[in-house]
C-alpha atoms as a PDB file:
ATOM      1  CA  UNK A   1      38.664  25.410-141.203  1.00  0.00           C
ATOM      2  CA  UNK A   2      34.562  25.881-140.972  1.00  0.00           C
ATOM      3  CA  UNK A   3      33.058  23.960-138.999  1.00  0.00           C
ATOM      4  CA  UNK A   4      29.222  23.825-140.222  1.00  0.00           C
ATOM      5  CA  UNK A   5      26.828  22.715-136.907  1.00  0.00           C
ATOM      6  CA  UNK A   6      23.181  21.720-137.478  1.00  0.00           C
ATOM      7  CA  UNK A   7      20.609  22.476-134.820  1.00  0.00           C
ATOM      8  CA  UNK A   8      20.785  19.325-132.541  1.00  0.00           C
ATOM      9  CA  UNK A   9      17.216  17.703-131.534  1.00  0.00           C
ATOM     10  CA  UNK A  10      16.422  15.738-128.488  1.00  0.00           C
ATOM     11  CA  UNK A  11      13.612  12.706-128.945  1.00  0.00           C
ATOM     12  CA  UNK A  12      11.949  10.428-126.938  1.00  0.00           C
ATOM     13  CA  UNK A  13      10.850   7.284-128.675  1.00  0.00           C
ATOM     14  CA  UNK A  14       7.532   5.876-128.473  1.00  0.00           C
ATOM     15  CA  UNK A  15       7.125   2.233-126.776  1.00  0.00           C
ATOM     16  CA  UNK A  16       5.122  -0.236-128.988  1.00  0.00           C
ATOM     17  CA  UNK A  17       4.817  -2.290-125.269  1.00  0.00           C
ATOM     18  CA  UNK A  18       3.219  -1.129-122.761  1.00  0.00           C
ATOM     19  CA  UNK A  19       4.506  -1.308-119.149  1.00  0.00           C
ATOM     20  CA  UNK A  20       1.545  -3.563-117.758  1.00  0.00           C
ATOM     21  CA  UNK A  21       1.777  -5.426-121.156  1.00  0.00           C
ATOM     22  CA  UNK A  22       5.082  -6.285-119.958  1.00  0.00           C
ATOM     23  CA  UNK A  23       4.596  -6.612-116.577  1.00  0.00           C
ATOM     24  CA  UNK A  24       2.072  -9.248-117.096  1.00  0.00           C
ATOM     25  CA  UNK A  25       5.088 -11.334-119.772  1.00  0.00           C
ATOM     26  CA  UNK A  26       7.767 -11.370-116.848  1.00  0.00           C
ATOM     27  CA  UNK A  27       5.451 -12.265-114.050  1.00  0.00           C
ATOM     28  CA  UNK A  28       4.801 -15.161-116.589  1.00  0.00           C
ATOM     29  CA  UNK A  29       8.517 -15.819-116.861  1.00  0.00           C
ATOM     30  CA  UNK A  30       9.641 -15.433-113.355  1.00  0.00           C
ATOM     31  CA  UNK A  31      10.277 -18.687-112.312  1.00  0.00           C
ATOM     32  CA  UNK A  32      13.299 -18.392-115.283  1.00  0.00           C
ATOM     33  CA  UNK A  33      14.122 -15.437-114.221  1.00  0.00           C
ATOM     34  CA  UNK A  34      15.192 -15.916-110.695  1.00  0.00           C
ATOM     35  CA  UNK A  35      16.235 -19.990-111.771  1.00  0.00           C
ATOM     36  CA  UNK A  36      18.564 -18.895-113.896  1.00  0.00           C
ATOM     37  CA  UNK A  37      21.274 -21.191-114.678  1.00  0.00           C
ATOM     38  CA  UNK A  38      19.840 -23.622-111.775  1.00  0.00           C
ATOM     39  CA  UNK A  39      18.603 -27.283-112.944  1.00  0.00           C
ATOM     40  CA  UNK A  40      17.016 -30.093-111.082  1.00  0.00           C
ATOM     41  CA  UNK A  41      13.949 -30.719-109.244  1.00  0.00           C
ATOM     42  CA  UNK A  42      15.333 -29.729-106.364  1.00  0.00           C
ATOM     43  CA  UNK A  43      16.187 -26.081-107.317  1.00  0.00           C
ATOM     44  CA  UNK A  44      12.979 -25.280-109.163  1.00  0.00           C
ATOM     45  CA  UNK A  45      11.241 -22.575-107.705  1.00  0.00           C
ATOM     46  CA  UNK A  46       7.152 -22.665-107.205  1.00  0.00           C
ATOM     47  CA  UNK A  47       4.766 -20.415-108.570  1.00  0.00           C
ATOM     48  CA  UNK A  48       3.768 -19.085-104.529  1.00  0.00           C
ATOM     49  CA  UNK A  49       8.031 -18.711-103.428  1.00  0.00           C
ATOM     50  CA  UNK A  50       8.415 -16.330-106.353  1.00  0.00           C
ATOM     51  CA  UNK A  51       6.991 -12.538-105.488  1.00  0.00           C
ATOM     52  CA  UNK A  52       7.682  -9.041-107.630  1.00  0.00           C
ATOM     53  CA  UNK A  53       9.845  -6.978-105.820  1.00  0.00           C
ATOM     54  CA  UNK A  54      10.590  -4.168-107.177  1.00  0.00           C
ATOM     55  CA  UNK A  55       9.649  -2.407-110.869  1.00  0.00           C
ATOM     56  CA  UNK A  56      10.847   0.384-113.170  1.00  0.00           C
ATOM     57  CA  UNK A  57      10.062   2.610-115.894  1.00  0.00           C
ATOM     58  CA  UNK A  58      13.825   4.179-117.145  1.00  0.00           C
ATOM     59  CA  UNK A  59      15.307   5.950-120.129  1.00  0.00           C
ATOM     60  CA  UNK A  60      18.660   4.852-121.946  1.00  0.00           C
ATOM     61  CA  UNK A  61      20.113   7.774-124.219  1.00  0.00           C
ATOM     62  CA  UNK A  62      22.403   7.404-127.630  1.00  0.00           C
ATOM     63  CA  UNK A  63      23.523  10.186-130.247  1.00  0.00           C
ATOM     64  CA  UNK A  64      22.965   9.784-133.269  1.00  0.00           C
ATOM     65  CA  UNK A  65      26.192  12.039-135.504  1.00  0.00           C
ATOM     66  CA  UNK A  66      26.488  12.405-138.764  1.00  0.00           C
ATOM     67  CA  UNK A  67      29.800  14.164-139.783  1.00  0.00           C
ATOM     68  CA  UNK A  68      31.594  15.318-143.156  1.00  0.00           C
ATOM     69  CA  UNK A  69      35.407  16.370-143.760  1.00  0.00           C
ATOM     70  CA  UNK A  70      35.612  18.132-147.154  1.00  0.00           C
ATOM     71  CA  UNK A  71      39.402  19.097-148.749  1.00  0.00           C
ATOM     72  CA  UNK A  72      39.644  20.985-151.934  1.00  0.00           C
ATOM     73  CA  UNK A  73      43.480  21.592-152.570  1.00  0.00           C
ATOM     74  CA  UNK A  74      45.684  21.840-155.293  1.00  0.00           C
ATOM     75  CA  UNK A  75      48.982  20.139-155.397  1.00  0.00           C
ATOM     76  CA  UNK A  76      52.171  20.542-157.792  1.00  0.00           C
ATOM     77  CA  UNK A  77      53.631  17.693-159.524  1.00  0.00           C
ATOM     78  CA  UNK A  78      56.230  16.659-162.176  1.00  0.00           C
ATOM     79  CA  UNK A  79      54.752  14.303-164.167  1.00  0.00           C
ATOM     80  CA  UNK A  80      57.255  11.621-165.663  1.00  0.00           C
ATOM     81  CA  UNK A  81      56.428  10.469-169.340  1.00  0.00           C
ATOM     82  CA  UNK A  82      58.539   8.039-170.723  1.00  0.00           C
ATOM     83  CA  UNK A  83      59.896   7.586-174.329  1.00  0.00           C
ATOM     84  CA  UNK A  84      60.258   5.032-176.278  1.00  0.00           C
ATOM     85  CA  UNK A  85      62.427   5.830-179.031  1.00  0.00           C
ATOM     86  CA  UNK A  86      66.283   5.924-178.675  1.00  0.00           C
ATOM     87  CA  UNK A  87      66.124   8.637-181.379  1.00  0.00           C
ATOM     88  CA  UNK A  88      63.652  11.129-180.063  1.00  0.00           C
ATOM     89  CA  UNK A  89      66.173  14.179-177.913  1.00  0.00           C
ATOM     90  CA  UNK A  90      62.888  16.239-176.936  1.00  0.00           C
ATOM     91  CA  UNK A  91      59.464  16.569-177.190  1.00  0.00           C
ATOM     92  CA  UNK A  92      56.903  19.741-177.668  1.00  0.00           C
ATOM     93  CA  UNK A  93      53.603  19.357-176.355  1.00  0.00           C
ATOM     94  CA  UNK A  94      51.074  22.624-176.598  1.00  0.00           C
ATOM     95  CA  UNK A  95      53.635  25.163-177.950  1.00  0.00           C
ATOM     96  CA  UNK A  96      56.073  23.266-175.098  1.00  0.00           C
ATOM     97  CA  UNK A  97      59.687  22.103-175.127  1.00  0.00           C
ATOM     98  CA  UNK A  98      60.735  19.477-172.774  1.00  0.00           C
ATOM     99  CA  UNK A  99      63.870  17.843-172.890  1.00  0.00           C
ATOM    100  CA  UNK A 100      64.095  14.023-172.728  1.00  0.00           C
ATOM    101  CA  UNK A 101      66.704  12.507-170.281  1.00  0.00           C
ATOM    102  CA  UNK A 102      67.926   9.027-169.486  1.00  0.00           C
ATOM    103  CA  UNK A 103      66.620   8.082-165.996  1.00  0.00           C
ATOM    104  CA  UNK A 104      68.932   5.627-164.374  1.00  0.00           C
ATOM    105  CA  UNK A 105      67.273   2.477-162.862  1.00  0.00           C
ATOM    106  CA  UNK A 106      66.940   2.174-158.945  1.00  0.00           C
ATOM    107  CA  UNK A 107      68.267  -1.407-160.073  1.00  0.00           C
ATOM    108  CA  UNK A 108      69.575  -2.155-162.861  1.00  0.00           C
ATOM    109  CA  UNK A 109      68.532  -5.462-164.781  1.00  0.00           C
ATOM    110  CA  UNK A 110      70.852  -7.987-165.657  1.00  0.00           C
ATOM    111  CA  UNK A 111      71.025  -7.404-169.525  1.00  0.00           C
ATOM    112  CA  UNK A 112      72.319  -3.609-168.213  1.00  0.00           C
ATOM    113  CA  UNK A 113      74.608  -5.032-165.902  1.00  0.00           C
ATOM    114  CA  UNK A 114      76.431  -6.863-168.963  1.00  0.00           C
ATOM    115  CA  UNK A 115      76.287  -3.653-170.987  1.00  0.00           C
ATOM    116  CA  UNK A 116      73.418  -4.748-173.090  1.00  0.00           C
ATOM    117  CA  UNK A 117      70.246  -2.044-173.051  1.00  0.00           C
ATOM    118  CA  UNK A 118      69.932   1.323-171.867  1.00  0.00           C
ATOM    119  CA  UNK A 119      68.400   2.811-169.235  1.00  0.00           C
ATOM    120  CA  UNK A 120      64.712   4.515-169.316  1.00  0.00           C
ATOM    121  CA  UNK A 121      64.369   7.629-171.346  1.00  0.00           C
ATOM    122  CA  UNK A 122      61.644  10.020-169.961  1.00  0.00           C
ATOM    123  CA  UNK A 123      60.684  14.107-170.142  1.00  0.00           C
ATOM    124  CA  UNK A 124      58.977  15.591-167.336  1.00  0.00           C
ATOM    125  CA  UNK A 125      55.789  18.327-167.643  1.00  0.00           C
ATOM    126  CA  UNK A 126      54.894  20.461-164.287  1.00  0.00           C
ATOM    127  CA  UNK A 127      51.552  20.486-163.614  1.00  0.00           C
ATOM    128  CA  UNK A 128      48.908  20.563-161.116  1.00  0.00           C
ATOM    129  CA  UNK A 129      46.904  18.278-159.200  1.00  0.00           C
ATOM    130  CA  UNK A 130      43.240  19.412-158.442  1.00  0.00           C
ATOM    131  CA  UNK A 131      42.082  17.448-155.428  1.00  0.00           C
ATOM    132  CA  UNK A 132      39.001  16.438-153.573  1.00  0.00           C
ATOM    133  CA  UNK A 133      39.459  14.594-150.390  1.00  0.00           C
ATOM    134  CA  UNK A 134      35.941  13.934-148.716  1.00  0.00           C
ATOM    135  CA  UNK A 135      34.721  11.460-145.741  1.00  0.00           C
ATOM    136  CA  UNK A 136      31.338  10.852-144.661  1.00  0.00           C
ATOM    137  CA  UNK A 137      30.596   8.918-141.641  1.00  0.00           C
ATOM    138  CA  UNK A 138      27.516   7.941-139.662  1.00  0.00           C
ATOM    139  CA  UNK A 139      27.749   6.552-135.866  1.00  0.00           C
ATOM    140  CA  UNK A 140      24.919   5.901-132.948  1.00  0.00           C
ATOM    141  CA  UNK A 141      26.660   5.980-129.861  1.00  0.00           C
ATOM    142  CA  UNK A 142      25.208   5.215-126.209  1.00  0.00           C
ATOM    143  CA  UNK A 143      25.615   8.463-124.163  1.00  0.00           C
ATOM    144  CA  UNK A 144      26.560   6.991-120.923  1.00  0.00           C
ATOM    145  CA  UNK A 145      29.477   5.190-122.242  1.00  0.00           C
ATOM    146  CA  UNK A 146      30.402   6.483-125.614  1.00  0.00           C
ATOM    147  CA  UNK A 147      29.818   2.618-127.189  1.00  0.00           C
ATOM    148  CA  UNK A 148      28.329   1.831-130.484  1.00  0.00           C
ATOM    149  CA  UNK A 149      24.808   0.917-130.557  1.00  0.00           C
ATOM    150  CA  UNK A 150      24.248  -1.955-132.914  1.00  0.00           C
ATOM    151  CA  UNK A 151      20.300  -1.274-133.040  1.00  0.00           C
ATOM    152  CA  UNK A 152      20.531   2.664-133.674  1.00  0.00           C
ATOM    153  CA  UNK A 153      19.207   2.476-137.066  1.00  0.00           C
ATOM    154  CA  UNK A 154      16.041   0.706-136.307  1.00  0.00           C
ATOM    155  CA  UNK A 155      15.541   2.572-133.066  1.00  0.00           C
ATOM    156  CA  UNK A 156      15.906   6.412-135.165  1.00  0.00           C
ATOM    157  CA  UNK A 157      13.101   4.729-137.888  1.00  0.00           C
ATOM    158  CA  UNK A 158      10.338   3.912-134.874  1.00  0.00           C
ATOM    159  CA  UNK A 159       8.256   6.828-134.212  1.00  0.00           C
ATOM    160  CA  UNK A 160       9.222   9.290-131.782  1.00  0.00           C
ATOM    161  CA  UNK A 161       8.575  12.908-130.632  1.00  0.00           C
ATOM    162  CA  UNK A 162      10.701  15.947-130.218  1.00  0.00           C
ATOM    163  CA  UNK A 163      11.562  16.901-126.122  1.00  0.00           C
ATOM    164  CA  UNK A 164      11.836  21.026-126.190  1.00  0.00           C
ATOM    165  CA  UNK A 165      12.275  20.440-122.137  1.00  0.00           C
ATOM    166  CA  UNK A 166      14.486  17.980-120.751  1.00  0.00           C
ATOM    167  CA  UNK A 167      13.205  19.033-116.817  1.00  0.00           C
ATOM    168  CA  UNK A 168      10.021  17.560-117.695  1.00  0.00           C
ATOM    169  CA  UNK A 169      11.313  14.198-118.418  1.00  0.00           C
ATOM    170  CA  UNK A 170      13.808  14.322-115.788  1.00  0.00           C
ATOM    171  CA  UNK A 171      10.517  15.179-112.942  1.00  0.00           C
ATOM    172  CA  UNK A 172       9.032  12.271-113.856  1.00  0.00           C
ATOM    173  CA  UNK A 173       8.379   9.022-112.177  1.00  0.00           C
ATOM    174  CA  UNK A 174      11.178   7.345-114.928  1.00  0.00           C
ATOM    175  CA  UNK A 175      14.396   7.010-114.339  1.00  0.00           C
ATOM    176  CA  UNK A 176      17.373   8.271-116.663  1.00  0.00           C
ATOM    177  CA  UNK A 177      20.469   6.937-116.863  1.00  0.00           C
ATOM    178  CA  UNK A 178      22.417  10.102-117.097  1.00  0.00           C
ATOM    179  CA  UNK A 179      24.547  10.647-120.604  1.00  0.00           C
ATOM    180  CA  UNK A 180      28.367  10.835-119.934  1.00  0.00           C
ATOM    181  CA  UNK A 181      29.098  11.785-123.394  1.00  0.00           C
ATOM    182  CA  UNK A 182      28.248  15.549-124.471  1.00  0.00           C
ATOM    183  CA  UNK A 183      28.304  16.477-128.026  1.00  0.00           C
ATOM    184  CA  UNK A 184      31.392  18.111-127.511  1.00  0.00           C
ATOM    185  CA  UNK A 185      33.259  14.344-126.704  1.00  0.00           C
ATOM    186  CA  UNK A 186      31.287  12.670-129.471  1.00  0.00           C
ATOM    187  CA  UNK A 187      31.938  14.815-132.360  1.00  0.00           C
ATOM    188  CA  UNK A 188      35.314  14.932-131.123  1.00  0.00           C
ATOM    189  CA  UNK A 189      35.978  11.341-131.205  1.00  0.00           C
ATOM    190  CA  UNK A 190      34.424  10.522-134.763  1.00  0.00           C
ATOM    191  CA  UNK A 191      36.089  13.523-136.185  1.00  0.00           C
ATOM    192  CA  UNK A 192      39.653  12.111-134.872  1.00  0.00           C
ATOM    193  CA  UNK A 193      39.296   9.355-137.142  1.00  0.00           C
ATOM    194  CA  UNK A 194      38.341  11.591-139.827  1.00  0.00           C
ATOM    195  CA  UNK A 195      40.221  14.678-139.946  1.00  0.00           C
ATOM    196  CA  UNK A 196      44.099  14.903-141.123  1.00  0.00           C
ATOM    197  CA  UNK A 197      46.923  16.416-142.774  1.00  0.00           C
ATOM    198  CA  UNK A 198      46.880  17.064-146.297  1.00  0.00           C
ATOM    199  CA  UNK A 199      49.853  17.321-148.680  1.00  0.00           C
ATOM    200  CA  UNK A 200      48.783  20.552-150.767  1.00  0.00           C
ATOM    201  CA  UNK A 201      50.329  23.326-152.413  1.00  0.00           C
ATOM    202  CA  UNK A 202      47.184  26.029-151.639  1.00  0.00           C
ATOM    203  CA  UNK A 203      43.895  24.762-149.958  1.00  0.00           C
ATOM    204  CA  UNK A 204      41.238  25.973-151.334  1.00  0.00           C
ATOM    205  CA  UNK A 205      38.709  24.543-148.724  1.00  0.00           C
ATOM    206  CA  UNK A 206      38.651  22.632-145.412  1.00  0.00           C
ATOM    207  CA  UNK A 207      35.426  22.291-143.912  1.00  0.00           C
ATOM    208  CA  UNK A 208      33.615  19.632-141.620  1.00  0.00           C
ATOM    209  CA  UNK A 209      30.008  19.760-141.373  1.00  0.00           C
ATOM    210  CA  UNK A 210      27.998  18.011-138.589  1.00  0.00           C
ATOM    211  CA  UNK A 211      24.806  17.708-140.518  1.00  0.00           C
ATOM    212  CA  UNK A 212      23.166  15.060-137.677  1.00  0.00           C
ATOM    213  CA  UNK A 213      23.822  15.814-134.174  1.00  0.00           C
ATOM    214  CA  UNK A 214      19.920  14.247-132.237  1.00  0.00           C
ATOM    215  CA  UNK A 215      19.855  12.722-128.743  1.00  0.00           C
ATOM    216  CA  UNK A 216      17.591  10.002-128.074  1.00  0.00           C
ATOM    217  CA  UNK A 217      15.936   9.063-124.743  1.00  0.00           C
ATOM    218  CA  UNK A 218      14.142   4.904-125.293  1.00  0.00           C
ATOM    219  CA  UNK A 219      11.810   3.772-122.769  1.00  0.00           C
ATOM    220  CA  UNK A 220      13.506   0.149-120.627  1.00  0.00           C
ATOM    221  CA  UNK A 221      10.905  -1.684-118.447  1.00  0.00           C
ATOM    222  CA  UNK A 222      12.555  -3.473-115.769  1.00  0.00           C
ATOM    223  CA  UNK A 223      11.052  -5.964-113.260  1.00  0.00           C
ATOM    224  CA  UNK A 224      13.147  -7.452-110.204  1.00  0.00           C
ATOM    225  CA  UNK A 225      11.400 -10.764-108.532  1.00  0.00           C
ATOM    226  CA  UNK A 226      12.575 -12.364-105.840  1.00  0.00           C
ATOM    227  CA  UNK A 227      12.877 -16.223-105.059  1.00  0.00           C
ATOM    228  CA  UNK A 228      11.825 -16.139-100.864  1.00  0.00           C
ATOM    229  CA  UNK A 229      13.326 -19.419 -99.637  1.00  0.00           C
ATOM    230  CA  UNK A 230      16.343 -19.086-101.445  1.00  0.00           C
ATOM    231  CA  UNK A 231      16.842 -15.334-101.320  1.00  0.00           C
ATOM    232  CA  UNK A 232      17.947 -15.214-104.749  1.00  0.00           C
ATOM    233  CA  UNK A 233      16.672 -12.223-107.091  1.00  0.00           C
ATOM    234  CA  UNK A 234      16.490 -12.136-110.930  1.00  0.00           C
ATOM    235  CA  UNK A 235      15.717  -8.807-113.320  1.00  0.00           C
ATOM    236  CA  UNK A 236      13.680  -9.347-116.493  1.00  0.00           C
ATOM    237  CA  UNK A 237      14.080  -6.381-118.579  1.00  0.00           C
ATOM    238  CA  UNK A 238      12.026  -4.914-121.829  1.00  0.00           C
ATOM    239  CA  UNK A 239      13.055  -3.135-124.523  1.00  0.00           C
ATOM    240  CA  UNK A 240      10.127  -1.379-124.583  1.00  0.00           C
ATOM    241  CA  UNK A 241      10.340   0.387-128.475  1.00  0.00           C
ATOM    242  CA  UNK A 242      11.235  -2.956-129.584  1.00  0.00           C
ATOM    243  CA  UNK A 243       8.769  -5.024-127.650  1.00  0.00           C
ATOM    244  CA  UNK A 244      11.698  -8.124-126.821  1.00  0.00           C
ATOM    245  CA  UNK A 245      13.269  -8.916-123.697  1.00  0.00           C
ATOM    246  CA  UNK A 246      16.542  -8.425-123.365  1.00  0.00           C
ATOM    247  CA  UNK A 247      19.476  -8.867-120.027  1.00  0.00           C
ATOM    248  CA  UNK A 248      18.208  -8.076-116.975  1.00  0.00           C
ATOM    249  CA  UNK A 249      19.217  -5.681-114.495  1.00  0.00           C
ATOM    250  CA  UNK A 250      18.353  -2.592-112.680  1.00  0.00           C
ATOM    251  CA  UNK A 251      18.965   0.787-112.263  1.00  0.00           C
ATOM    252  CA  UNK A 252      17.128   1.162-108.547  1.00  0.00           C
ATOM    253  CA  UNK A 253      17.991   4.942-108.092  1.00  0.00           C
ATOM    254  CA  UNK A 254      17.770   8.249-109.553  1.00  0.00           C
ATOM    255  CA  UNK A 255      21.064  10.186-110.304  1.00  0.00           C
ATOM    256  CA  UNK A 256      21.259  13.552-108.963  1.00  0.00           C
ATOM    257  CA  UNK A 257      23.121  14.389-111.858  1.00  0.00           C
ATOM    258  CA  UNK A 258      21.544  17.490-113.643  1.00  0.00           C
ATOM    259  CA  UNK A 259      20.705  17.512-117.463  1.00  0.00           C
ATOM    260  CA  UNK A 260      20.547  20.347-118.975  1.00  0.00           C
ATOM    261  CA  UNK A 261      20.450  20.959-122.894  1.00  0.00           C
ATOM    262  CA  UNK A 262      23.196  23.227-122.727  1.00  0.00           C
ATOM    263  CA  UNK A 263      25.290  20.841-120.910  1.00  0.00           C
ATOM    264  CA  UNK A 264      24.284  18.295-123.368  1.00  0.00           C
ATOM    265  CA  UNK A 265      24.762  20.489-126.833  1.00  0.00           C
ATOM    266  CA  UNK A 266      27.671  21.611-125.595  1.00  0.00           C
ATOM    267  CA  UNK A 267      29.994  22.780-129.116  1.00  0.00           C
ATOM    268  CA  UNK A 268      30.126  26.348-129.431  1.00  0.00           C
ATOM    269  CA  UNK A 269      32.744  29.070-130.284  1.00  0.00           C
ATOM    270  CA  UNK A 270      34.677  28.866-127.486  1.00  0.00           C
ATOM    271  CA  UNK A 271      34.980  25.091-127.884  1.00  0.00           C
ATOM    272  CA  UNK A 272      34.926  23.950-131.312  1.00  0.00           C
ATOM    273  CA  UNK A 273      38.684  24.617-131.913  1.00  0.00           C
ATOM    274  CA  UNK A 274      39.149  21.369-129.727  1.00  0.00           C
ATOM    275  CA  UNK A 275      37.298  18.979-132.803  1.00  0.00           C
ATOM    276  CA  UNK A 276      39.383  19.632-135.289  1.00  0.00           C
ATOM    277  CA  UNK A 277      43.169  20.412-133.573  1.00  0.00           C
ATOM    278  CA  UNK A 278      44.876  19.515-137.538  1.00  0.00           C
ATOM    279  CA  UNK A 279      43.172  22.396-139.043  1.00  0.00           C
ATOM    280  CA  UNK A 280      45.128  24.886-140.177  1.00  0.00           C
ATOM    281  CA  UNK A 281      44.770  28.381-138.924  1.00  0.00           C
ATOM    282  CA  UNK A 282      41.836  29.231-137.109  1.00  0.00           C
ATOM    283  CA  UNK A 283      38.648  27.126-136.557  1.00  0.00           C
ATOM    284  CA  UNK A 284      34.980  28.925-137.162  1.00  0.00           C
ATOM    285  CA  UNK A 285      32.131  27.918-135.991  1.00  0.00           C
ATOM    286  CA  UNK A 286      28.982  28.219-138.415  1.00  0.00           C
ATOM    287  CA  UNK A 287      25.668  27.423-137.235  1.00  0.00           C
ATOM    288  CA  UNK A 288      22.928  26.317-139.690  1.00  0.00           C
END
């Protein structure tokens, strides 16, 4: 099988809210925020008992794969034709004799049973079926934990701009909530649901091509305030690219983790026999 790989791209999207923008929205909603599920006078915090204690700037990262698994294959077949005359003993189609046969039922009817009726009178032709087998999928996939990402759509449309260095987003001030899931593991695990065994006579191709393989990093503003007399703390969190707030929490540190691109775009020669283990014969890798 050929596997066809696409040059994989690595974007960070632009926020439409800006960090003091949001800043400004939770220290407006921070009396919520650390309340929580709390009613009654008595546990409703004041304005002055309520202080920011800690803030955030942090990146989230999804794929975004686009695969296809293409089959052409031929397959033989004896195709049944039945007759409907008693009379006719064979048939010629295209210069072609075929003799016609009585094909016993699997279960014969009543009416046989009691010697009344015959049983189905049929000729078979060999032939060939020419086959195409193809399946297209599209999945956005959070990098730290290999989960769909119901917003992915929206968040590839926003505008965004291409990262040809991941060390200088990872020297930054943000935080990044390091990806768990290479390439490698994510082309592996849509292409598990999409590759299989084919009933053929000859193949005449088996490819997969990954036509979409970008990283995203999106911007997540996160503010932790805390609630003095109580000692209770409460995380409002932005989504900055979509301007909405969303669950709170917090990442708080930095991962030592490295990221590297290689690491990251990890599918090469040496590895690309792993995506498609019910190929046939050898696996090559093509890059576009």
């Amino acid at each position: 099988m050929d596997v066809h790989l696409t040059t994989g791209h690595v974007y960070v999207l632009t926020p439409t809210l800006e960090f003091e923008t949001a800043k400004q929205q939770a220290t407006d909603q921070r009396l919520k925020v650390v309340a929580g599920g709390l009613g009654g006078l008595l546990s409703r915090p004041k304005p002055e008992e309520v202080d920011l204690a800690y803030s955030e700037v942090r990146f989230e990262v999804f794929w975004h794969i686009v695969c296809t698994v293409h089959y052409e294959f031929e397959r033989n077949k004896n195709f049944v034709v039945p007759v409907t005359g008693v009379e006719v003993r064979k048939v010629t189609i295209l210069g072609q004799e075929f003799e016609v046969a009585a094909q016993p039922a699997a279960q014969p009817g009543f009416l046989q049973q009691i010697g009344i009726g015959g049983s189905a009178r049929t000729f078979s032709v060999p032939g060939v079926e020419h086959c195409l087998d193809e399946n297209r999928q599209e999945r956005y996939l959070e990098a730290a934990v290999g989960q769909p990402l119901q917003a992915g759509p929206e968040y590839v449309k926003k505008d965004k701009t291409e990262l040809t260095d991941l060390s200088a987003l990872m020297s930054g001030d943000a935080l990044v909530v390091p990806p768990q899931q290479s390439a490698l593991k994510i082309a592996k695990t849509l292409l598990a649901t999409m590759t299989k065994q084919i009933q053929a006579d000859k193949i005449l191709e088996e490819s997969t091509r990954i036509e979409t393989l970008d990283l995203y990093f999106r911007p997540v503003y996160a503010f932790e305030f805390v609630w003095k007399p109580k000692n209770k703390t409460g995380v409002a969190e932005y989504d900055a690219v979509m301007g909405s707030m969303i669950n709170g929490k917090a990442l708080h540190t930095r991962s030592d983790k490295p990221i590297t691109h290689e690491g990251l775009f990890d599918i090469n020669a040496d590895t690309v026999g792993s995506l498609v283990p019910t190929a046939a014969g050898n696996v090559n890798l093509i890059v576009e």
